[in-house]
Protein backbone atom coordinates (compact mmCIF):
# COMPACT_ATOMS: atom_id res chain seq x y z
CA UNK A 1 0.00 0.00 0.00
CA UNK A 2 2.68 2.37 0.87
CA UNK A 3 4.43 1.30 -2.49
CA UNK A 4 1.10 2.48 -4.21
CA UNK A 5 0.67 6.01 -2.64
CA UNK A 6 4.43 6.92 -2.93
CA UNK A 7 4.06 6.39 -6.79
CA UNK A 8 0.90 8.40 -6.72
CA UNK A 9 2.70 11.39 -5.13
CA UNK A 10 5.82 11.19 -7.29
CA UNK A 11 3.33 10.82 -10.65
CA UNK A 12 0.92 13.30 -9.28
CA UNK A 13 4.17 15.79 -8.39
CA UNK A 14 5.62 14.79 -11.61
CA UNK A 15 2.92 15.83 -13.70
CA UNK A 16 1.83 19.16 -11.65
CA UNK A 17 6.04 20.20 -12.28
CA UNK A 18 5.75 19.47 -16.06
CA UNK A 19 2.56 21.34 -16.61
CA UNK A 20 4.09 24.59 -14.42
CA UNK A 21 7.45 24.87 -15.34
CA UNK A 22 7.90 28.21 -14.79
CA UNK A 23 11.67 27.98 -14.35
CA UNK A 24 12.27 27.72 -18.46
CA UNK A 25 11.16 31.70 -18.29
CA UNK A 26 13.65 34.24 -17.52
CA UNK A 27 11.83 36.72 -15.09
CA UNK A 28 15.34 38.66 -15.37
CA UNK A 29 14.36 40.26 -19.15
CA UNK A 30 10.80 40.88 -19.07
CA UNK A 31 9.67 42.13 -22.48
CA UNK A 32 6.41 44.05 -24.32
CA UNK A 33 5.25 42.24 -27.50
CA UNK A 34 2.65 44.82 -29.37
CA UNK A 35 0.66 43.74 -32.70
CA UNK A 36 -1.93 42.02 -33.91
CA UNK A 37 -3.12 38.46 -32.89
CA UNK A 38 -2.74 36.21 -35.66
CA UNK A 39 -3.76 32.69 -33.91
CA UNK A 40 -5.70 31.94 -30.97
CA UNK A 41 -6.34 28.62 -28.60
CA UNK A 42 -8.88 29.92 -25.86
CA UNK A 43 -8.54 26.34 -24.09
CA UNK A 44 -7.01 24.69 -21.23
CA UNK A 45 -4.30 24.34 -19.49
CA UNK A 46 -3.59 27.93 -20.46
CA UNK A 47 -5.00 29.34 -23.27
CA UNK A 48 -2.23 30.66 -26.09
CA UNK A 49 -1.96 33.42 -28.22
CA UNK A 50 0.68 34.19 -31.30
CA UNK A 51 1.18 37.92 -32.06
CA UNK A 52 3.05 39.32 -35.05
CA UNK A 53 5.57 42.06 -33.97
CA UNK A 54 7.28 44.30 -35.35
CA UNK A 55 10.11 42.23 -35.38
CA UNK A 56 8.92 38.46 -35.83
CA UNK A 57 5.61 36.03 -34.68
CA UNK A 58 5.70 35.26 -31.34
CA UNK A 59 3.84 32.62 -29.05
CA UNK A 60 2.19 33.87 -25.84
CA UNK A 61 1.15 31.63 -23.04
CA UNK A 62 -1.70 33.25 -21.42
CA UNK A 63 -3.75 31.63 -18.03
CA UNK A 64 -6.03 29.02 -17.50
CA UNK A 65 -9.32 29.91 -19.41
CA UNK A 66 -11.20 30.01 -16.32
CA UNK A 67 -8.83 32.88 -14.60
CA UNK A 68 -9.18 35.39 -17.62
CA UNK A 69 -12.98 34.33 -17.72
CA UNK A 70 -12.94 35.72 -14.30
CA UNK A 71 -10.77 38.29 -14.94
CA UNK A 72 -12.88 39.67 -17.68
CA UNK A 73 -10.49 38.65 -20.40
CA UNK A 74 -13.10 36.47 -22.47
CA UNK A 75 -12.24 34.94 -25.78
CA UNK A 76 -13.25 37.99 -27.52
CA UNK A 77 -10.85 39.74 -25.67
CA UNK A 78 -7.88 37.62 -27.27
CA UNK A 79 -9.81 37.09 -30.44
CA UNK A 80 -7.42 36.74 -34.11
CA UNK A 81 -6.83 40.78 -35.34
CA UNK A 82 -7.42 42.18 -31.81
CA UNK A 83 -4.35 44.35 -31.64
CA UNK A 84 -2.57 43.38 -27.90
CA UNK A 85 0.43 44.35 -26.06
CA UNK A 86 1.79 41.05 -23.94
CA UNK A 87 4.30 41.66 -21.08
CA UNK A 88 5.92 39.18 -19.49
CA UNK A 89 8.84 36.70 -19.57
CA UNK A 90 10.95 35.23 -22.47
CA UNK A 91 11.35 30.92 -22.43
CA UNK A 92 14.57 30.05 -21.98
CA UNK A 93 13.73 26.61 -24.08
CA UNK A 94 11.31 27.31 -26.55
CA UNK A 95 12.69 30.40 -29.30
CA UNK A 96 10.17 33.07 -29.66
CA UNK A 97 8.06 32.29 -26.98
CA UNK A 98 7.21 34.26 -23.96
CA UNK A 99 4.48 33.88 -20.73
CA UNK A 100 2.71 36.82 -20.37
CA UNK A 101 2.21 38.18 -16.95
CA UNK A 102 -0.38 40.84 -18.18
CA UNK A 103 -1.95 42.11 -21.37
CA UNK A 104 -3.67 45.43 -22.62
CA UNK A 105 -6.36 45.13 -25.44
CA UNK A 106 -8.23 48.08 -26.03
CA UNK A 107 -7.05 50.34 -23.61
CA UNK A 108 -8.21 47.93 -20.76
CA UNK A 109 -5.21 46.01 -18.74
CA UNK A 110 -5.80 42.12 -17.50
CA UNK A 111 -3.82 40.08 -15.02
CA UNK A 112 -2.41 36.79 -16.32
CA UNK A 113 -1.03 35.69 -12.85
């Protein structure tokens, strides 16, 4: 039995450290990505954006559906050819990717985290 739960926790840890790996972003060169939305997954675990700017397409990992829901940051909100500006952090693994920690669309400001 204790063989059984000790796998549990190390699958259940496991899987909770692969889904937030936070470490592969480096909070140490936080960056603004303005332009348009060109793609957009409003869907779980975290919903994910891809904005052109000015200087090449970049992916933005946004929060869990339910927290912009909340938040007031619908799918409309993060709809393809609303024009966004994304700050947040860089990956450190994946090339032109970034986790935003807050976005503006229209004026109006919404917290990722």
């Amino acid at each position: 039995m204790r063989a059984v739960l000790l796998f549990a926790a190390v699958v259940s840890t496991s899987a909770a450290f692969a889904h937030h790996g936070w470490g592969s972003y480096d909070a140490s060169k936080p960056l603004t990505i303005t332009g348009p939305i060109v793609t957009s997954k409003f869907e779980n675990p975290h919903a994910t954006i891809t904005v052109q700017g000015t200087d090449k397409l970049w992916t933005v990992t946004l929060a869990p559906t339910s927290r912009m829901s909340t938040r007031g940051a619908t799918e409309k909100v993060v709809a393809v050819g609303q024009n966004i500006a994304a700050y947040g952090y860089p990956s450190t693994v994946v090339k032109d990717e970034m986790r935003a920690e807050r976005i503006t669309v229209e004026g109006k400001t919404y917290e990722m985290r």
